[in-house]
Protein backbone atom coordinates (compact mmCIF):
# COMPACT_ATOMS: atom_id res chain seq x y z
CA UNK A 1 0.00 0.00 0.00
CA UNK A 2 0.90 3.77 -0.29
CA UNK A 3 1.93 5.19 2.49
CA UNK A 4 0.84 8.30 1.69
CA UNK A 5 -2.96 6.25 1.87
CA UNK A 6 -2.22 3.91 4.97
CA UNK A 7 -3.27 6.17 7.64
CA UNK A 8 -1.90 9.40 7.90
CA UNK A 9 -2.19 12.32 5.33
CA UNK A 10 1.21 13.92 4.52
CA UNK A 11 -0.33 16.93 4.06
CA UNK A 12 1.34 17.79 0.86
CA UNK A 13 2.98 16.90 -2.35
CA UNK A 14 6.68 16.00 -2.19
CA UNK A 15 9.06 19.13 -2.79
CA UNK A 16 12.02 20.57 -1.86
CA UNK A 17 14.37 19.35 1.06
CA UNK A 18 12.73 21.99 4.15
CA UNK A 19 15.26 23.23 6.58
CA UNK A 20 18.85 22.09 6.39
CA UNK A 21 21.50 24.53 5.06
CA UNK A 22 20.76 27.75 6.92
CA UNK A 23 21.85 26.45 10.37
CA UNK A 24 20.43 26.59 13.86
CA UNK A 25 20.27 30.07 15.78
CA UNK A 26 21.16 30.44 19.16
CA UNK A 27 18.70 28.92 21.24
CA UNK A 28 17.01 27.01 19.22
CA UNK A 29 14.79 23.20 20.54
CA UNK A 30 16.39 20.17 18.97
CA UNK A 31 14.18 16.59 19.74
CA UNK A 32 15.93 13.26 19.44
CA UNK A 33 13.36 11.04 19.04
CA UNK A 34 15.17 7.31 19.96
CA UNK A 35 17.05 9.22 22.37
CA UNK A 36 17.51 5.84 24.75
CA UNK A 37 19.25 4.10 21.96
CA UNK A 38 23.19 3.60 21.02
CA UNK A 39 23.47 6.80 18.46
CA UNK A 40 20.49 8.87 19.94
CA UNK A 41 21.70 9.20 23.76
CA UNK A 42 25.36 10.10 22.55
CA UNK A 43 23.67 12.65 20.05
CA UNK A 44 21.28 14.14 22.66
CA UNK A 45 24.73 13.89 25.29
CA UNK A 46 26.87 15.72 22.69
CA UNK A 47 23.94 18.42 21.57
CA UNK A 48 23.62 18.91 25.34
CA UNK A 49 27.01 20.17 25.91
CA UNK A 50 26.75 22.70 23.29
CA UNK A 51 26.24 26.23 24.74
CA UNK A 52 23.55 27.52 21.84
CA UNK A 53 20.68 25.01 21.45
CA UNK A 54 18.36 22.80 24.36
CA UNK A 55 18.19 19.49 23.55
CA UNK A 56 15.51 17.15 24.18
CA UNK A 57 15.09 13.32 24.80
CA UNK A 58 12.53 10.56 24.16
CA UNK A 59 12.16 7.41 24.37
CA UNK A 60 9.52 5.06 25.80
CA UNK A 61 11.03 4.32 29.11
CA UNK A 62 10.27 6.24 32.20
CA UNK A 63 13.36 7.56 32.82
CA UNK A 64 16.30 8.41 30.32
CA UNK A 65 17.35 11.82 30.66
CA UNK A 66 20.83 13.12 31.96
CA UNK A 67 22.89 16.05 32.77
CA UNK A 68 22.04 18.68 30.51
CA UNK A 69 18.74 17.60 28.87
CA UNK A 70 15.51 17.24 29.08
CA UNK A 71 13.98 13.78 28.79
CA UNK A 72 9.89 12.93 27.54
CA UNK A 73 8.79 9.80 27.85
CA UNK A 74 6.91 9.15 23.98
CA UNK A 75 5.81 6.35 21.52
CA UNK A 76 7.65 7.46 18.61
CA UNK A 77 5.57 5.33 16.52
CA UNK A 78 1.87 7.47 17.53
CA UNK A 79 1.21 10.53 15.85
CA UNK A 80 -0.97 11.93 19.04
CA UNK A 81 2.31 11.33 21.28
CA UNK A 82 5.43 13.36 18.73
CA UNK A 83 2.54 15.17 17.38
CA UNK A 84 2.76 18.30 20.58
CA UNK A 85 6.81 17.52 20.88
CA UNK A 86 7.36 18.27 17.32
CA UNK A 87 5.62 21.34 17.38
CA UNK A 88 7.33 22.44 20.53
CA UNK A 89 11.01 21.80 18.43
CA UNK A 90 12.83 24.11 16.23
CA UNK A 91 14.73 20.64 14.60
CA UNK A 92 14.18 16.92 14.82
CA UNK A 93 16.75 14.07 14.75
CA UNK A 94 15.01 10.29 14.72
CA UNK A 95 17.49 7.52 16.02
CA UNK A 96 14.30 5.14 16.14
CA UNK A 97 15.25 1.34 15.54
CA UNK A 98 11.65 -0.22 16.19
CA UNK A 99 10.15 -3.09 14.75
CA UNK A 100 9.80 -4.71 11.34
CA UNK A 101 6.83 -5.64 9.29
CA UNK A 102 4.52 -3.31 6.84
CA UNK A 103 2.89 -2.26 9.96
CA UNK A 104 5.58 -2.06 12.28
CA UNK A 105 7.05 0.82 14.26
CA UNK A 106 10.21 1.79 11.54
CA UNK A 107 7.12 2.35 9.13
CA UNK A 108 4.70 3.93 11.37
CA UNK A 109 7.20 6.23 12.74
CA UNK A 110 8.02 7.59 9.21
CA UNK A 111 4.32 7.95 8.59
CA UNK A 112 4.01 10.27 11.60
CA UNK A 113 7.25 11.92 10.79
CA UNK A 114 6.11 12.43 7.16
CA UNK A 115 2.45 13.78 8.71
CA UNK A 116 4.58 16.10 11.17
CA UNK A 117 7.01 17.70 8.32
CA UNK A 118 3.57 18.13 5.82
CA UNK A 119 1.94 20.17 8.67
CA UNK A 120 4.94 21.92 10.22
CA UNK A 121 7.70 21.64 8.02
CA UNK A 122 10.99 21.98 9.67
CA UNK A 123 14.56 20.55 9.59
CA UNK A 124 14.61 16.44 10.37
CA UNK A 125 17.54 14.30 9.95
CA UNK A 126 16.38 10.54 9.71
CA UNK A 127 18.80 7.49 10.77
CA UNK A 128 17.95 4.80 7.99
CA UNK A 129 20.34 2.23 7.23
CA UNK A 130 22.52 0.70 4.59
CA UNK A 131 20.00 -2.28 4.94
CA UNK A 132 17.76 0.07 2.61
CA UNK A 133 19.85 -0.89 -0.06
CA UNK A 134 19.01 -4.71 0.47
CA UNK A 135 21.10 -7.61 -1.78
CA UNK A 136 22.92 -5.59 -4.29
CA UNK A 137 26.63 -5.54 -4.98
CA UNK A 138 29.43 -3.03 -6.34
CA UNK A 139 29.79 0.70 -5.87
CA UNK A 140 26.58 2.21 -4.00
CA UNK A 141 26.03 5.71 -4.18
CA UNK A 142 22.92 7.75 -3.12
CA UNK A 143 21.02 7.44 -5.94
CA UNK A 144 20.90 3.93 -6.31
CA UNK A 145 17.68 2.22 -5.69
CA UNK A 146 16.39 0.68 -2.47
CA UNK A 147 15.82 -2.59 -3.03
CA UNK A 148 15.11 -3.42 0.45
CA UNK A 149 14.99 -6.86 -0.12
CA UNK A 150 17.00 -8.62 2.54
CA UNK A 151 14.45 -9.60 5.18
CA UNK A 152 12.24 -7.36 7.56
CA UNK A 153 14.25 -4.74 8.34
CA UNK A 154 15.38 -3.48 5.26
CA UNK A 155 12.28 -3.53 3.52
CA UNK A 156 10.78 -1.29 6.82
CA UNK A 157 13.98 1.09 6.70
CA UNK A 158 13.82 1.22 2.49
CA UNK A 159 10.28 2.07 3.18
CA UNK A 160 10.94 4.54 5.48
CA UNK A 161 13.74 6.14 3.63
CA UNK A 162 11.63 6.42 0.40
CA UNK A 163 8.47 7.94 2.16
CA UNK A 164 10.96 10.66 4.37
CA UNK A 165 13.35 11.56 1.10
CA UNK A 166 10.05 12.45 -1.06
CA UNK A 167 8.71 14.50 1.94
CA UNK A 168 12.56 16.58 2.15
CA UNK A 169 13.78 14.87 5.18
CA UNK A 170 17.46 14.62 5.25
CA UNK A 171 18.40 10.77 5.37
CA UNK A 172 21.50 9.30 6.62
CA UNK A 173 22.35 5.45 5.77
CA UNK A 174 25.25 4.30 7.76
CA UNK A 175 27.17 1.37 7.33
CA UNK A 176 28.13 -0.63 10.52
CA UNK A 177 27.75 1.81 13.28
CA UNK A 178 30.33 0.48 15.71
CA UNK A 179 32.21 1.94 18.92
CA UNK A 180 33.39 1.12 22.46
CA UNK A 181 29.85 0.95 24.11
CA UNK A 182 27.95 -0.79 21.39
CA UNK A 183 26.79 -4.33 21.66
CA UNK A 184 25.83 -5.51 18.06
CA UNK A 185 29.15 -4.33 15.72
CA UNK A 186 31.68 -4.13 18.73
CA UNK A 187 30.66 -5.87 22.07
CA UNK A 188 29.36 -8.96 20.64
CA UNK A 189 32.12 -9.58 18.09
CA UNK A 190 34.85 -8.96 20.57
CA UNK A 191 33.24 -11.84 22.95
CA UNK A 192 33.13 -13.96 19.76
CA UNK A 193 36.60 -13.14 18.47
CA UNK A 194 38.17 -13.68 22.23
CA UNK A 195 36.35 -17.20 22.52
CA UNK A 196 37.94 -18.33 19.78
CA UNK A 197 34.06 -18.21 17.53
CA UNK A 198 34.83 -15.93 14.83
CA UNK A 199 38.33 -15.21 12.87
CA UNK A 200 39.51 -15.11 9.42
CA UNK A 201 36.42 -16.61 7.91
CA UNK A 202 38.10 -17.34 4.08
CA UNK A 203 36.03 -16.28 0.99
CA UNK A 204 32.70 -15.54 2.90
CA UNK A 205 34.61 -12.93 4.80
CA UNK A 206 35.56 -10.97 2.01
CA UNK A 207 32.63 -8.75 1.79
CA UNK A 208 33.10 -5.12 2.55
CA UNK A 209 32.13 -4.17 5.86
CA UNK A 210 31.57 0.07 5.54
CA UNK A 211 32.71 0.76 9.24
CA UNK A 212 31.47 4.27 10.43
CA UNK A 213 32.67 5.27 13.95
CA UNK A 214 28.94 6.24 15.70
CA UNK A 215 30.93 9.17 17.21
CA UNK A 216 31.24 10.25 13.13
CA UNK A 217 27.19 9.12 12.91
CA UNK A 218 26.62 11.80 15.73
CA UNK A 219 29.08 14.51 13.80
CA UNK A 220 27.16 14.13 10.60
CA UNK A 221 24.25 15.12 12.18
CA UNK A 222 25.18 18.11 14.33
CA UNK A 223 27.09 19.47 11.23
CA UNK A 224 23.74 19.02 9.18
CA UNK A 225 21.96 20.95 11.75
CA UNK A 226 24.09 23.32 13.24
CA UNK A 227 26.20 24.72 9.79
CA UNK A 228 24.75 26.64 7.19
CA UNK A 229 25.82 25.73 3.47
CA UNK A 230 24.58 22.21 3.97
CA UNK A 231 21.82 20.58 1.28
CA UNK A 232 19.29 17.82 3.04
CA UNK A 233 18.84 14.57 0.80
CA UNK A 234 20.36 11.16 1.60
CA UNK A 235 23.74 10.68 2.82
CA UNK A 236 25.58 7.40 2.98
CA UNK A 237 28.07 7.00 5.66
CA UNK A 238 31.10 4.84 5.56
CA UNK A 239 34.76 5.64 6.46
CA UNK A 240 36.54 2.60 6.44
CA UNK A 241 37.15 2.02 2.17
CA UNK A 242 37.51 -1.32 0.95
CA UNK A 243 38.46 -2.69 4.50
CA UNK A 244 37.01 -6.42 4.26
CA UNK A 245 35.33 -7.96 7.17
CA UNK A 246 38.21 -10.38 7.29
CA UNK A 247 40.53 -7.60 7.65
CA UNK A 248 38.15 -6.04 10.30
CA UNK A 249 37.96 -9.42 12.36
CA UNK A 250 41.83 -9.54 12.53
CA UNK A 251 42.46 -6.04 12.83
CA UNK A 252 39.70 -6.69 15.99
CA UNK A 253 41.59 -9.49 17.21
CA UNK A 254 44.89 -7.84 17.55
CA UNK A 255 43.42 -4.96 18.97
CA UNK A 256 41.56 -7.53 21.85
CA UNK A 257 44.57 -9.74 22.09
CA UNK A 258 42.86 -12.40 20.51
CA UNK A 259 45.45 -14.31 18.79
CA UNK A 260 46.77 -16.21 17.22
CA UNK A 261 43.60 -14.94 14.84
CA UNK A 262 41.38 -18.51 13.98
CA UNK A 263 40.97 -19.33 10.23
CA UNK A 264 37.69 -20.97 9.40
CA UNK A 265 36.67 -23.36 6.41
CA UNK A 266 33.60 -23.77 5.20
CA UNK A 267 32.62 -26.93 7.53
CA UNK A 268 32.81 -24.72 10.21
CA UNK A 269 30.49 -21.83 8.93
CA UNK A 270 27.89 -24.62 7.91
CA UNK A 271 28.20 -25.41 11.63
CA UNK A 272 27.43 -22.64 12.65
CA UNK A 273 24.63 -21.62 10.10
CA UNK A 274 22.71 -24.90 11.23
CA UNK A 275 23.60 -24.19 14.84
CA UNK A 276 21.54 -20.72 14.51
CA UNK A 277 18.06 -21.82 15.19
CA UNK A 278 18.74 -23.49 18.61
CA UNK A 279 20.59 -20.72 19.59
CA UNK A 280 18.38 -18.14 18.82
CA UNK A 281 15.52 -20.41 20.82
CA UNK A 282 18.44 -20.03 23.92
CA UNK A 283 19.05 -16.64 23.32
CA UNK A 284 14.90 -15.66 23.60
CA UNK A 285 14.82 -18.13 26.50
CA UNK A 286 18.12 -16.60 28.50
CA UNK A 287 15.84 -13.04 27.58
CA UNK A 288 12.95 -13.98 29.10
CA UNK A 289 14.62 -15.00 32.30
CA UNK A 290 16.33 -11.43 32.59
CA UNK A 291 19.98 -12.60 31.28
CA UNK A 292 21.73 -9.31 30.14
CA UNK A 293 22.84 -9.92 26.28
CA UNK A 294 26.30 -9.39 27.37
CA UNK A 295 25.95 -12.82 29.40
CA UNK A 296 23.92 -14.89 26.06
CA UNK A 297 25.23 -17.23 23.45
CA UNK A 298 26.45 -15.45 21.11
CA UNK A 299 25.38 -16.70 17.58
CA UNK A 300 25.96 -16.01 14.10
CA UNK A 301 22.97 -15.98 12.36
CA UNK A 302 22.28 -17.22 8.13
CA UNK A 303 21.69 -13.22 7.59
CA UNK A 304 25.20 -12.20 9.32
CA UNK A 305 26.95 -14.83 7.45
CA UNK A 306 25.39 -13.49 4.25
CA UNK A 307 26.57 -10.01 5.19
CA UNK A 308 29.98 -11.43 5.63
CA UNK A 309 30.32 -12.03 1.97
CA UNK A 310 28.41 -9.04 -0.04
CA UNK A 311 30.42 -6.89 -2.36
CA UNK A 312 28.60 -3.99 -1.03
CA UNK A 313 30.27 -0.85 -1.18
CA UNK A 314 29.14 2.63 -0.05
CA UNK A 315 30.03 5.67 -1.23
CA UNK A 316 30.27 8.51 1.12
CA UNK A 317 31.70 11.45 -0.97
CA UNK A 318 28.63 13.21 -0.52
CA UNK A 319 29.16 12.91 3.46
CA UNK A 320 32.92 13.81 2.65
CA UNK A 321 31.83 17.60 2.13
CA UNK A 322 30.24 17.80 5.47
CA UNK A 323 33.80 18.28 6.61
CA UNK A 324 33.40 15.59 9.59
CA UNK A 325 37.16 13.89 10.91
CA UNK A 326 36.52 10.88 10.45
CA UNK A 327 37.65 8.44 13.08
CA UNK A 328 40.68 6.28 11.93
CA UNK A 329 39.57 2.84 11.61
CA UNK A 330 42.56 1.45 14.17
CA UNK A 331 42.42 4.19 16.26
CA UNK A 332 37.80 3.63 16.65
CA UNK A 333 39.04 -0.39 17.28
CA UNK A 334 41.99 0.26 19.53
CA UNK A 335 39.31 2.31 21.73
CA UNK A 336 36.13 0.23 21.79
CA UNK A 337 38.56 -2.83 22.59
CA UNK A 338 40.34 -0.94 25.49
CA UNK A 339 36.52 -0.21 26.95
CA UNK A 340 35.11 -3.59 26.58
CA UNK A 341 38.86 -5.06 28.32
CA UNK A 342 39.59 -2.46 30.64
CA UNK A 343 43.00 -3.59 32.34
CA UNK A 344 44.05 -5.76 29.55
C-alpha cells in the first residue's frame, strides 16, 4: 500500500528538502526522538554540551534523561504522542530502531514523521540504514535504488527512507555503526573473536564491511543541523574504504589480544549456520529469564553470514563535504577494545 494512503495524510505533495543549510540560531529546541538508543543518547549527550541550542530526549522508558537535557517519555511510533513535541522543536533528529513488518514501528514512525514535516515543516535528519539498499553488490552511491529486499528490516527502513526523502527529510544510511559501548558491531564480536568463535572466515569474509565510527554518525548530524551551506537529501556514511570484514575481524583481534587470529573453512560456517536456530531459541529463553545480552550465546545468524560475503560498497563522498574527521579505523578499534577489556 501507499503510504501516503495507509493512515496518515502527509499533508502535501513532495518538494524541496525543508530546513537544512541555513543552520540553527542560538537557542534554538532540537528533539531526538530514539534518544535511549546507542546513536540517539550520545547525540542528545553531545547536543547537550553545546552552549547555543536545548536538547531534548525521548524514548519510551520512564526515565532516560541526563545532565544537561531534558527527557519525555513518547511512543515514537503514535502521531498523538510526537505530534505536541514536534511542534514544541525548532529541529528533529530520529534515532528510532523499532520493529519490522509493513505495519511495524520503523514504518509507522516515518508515517508520523512524514504527517509532522507536511503540517509543520521543519529541519529532520532521519537514521535509515545501509540495509535500505538490500542484496545488491558493487559501488553504491545515493542514488541507487532501495531494493530493500533482505528480510524485515530493510524492507521497513527502504520504506521509510523512500516515504521521508520524497517528503525533504534529510536521510542518513550508515554502514556498521560500531564503537566502544555498542553491543551488536563491537561488544558482541569482541566476545566472539576472544572465545575463539569468529576469525579469518576465508572467501565468505571478504565482503566489505563500511565501518562508520557512531561518534562520526553523531558529527554528521550536528554538522547538518548546526552549519549553514549544507543541502538535506540522503547521505551514505562509511569511512573505512575497501576494509574487508576479514581484515576487520583480525584487525579486531589484535586490537583484543585475541590471537593467534582462527581461520575458518567452510565446515565450520555450515556449523554454525545450522547451529543458529537453537541458539536463537536459547538466546529468547536466556531473555525472558532477565539474562543481560552481554551474558547470552552469542550466535551467528544465516543473515550475518550473508553479510559477511556481499560486495557492497558505499560511497560517502557526498558525506565527505560535510567536513566531519573521520575516526581512523585502528584508532575507533583500539578504543572500543580498550573499553570492553579495561585492564588488559
Amino acid at each position: 500500500m501507499d503510504d501516503r494512503r495507509a493512515g496518515i495524510a502527509t499533508g502535501r505533495s513532495p518538494q524541496e528538502p525543508i530546513g537544512i543549510g541555513s543552520g540553527i540560531v542560538s537557542g534554538q529546541r532540537i528533539l531526538v526522538l530514539g534518544s535511549e538508543g546507542y546513536v540517539g543518547s550520545r547525540l542528545v549527550r553531545r547536543l547537550a554540551a553545546l552552549d547555543d541550542v536545548s536538547a531534548v530526549g525521548s524514548g519510551r522508558s520512564a526515565g532516560g534523561g541526563g545532565p544537561g537535557y531534558d527527557y519525555v517519555r513518547c511512543d515514537a511510533a503514535r502521531l498523538q504522542a510526537v505530534e505536541p513535541l514536534w511542534r514544541e522543536a525548532d529541529a528533529v533528529v530520529s534515532c528510532v530502531r523499532g520493529s519490522n513488518g509493513p505495519n511495524g514501528s520503523i514504518v509507522r514512525n516515518a508515517r508520523v514523521l512524514a504527517h509532522c514535516l507536511g503540517q509543520w515543516p521543519k529541519p529532520l535528519v532521519y537514521l535509515s540504514s545501509m540495509a535500505a539498499y538490500g542484496d545488491v553488490e558493487g559501488e553504491i552511491d545515493e542514488t541507487s535504488p532501495l531494493k530493500g529486499d533482505l528480510g524485515g528490516y530493510s524492507r521497513a527502513k527502504a520504506r521509510a527512507d523512500r516515504l521521508l526523502e520524497a517528503e525533504g527529510a534529510t536521510v542518513l544510511r550508515p554502514g556498521i555503526i560500531y564503537g566502544s559501548d555498542g553491543w551488536e558491531w563491537s561488544g558482541r564480536f569482541a566476545r566472539l573473536l576472544v572465545s575463539h568463535r569468529l576469525g579469518d572466515l576465508g572467501a565468505a569474509g571478504d565482503g566489505f564491511c563500511n565501518l562508520i565510527h557512531v561518534d562520526d554518525v553523531v558529527s554528521a548530524v550536528v554538522k547538518l543541523l548546526l552549519e549553514a551551506g549544507h543541502h538535506a537529501g540522503a547521505y551514505n556514511l562509511a569511512s573505512s574504504g575497501r576494509m574487508t570484514w576479514n581484515e576487520y575481524f583480525v584487525a579486531f583481534a589484535i586490537a583484543l589480544g585475541a590471537v593467534p587470529v582462527r581461520r575458518f573453512g567452510s565446515r565450520r560456517l555450515a556449523l554454525e549456520f545450522f547451529a543458529a536456530y537453537p541458539l536463537k531459541v536459547a538466546d529468547a529463553l536466556a531473555g525472558c529469564f532477565g539474562v543481560d545480552k552481554e551474558r547470552r550465546l552469542n550466535r551467528l545468524s544465516p543473515n550475518l553470514i550473508r553479510l559477511f560475503g556481499q560486495r557492497l560498497l558505499l560511497v560517502s563522498n557526498r558525506a565527505d563535504g560535510l567536513g566531519v574527521a573521520w575516526t581512523d579505523v585502528g584508532d575507533g578499534l583500539a578504543a572500543s577494545a580498550a573499553a570492553l577489556q579495561p585492564g588488559r
